[in-house]
Protein backbone atom coordinates (compact mmCIF):
# COMPACT_ATOMS: atom_id res chain seq x y z
CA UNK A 1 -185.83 12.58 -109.78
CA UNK A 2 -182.31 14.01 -108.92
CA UNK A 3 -180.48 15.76 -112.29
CA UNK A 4 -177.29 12.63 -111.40
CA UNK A 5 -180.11 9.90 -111.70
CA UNK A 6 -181.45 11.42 -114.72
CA UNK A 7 -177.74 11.87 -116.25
CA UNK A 8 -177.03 8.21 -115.60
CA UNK A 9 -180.31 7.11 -116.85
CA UNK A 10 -179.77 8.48 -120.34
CA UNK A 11 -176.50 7.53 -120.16
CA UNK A 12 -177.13 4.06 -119.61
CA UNK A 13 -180.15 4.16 -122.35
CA UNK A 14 -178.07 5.45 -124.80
CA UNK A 15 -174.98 2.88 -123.75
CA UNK A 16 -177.28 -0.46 -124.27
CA UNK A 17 -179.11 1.82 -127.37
CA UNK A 18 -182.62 1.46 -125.11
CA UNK A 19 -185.28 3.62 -126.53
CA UNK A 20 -185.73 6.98 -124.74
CA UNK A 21 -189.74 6.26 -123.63
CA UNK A 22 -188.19 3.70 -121.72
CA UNK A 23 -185.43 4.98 -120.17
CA UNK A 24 -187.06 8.24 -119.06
CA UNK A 25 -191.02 7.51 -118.60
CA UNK A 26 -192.06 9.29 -121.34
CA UNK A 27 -195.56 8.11 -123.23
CA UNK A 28 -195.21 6.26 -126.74
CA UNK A 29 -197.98 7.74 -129.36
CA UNK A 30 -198.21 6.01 -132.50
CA UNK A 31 -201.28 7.72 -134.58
CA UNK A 32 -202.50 5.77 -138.02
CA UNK A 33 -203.72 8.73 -139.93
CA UNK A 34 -206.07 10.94 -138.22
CA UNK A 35 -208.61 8.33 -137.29
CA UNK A 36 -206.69 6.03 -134.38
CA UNK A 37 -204.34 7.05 -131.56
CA UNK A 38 -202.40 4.38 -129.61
CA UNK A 39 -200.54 5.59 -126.31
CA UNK A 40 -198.66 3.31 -124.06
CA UNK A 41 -196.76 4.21 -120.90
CA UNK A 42 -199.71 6.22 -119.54
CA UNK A 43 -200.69 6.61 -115.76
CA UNK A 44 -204.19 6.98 -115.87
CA UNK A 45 -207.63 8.68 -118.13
CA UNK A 46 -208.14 12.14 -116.42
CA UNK A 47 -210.66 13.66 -118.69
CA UNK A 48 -213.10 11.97 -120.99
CA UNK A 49 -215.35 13.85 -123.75
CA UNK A 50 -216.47 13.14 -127.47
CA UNK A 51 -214.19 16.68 -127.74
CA UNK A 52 -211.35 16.09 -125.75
CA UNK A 53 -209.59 13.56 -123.61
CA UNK A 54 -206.90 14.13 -121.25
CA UNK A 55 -204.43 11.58 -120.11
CA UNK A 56 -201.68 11.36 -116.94
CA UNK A 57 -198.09 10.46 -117.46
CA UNK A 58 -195.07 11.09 -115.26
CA UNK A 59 -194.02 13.99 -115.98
CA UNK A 60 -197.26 15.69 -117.11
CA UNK A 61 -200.00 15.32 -119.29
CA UNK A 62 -201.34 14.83 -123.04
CA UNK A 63 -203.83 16.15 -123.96
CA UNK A 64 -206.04 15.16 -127.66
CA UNK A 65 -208.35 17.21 -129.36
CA UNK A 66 -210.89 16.13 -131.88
CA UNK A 67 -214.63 15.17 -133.02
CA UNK A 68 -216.47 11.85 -132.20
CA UNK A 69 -213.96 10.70 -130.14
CA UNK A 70 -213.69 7.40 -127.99
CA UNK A 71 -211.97 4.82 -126.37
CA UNK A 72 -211.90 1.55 -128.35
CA UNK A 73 -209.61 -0.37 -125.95
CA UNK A 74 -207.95 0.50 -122.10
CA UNK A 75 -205.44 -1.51 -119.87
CA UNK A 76 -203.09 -0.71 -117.50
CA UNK A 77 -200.75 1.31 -119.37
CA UNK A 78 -202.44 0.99 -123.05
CA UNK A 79 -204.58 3.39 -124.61
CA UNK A 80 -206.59 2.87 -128.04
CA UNK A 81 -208.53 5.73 -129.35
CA UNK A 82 -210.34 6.33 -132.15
CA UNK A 83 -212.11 9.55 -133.92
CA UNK A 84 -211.45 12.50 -136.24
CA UNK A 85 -208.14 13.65 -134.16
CA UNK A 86 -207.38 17.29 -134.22
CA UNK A 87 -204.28 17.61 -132.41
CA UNK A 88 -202.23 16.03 -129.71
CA UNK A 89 -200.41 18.29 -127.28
CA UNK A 90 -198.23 18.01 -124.41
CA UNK A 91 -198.87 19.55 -120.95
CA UNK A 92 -196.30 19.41 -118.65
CA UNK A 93 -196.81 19.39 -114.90
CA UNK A 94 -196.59 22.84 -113.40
């Protein structure tokens, strides 16, 4: 995306006070404790394992560490996961 159309899209995010994970494609994680991860505005699973899972969005990649992990629920752009979570980190696209 060109640096004028990102400029005008945060412009116009912050003008009509739209949150920034809309406005700029960026996942939304909400975690309840250490036991459930929810992520929305994905593009896709790219790595699966009780261990580690690895998931696409548009400007990179997230990726969550833990124990016993799995997916409880998956649509489109949803993601429900549950398991002892470790960590949650953020790999962007290189």
């Amino acid at each position: 995306m060109a640096k004028w159309q990102q400029q005008l899209r945060t412009w116009i995010g912050r003008y009509f006070d739209l949150p920034s994970d809309v406005m700029l494609d960026l996942p939304r994680i909400t975690t309840i404790g250490s036991i459930h991860v929810y992520i929305e505005n994905h593009t896709g699973l790219l790595h699966f394992s009780d261990h580690e899972i690895r998931i696409q969005y548009k400007k990179g990649q997230v990726r969550i560490l833990g124990k016993d992990l799995g997916v409880k629920m998956m649509i489109k752009e949803e993601l429900l996961l549950e398991g002892e979570l470790k960590s949650v980190e953020f790999l962007p696209d290189s």
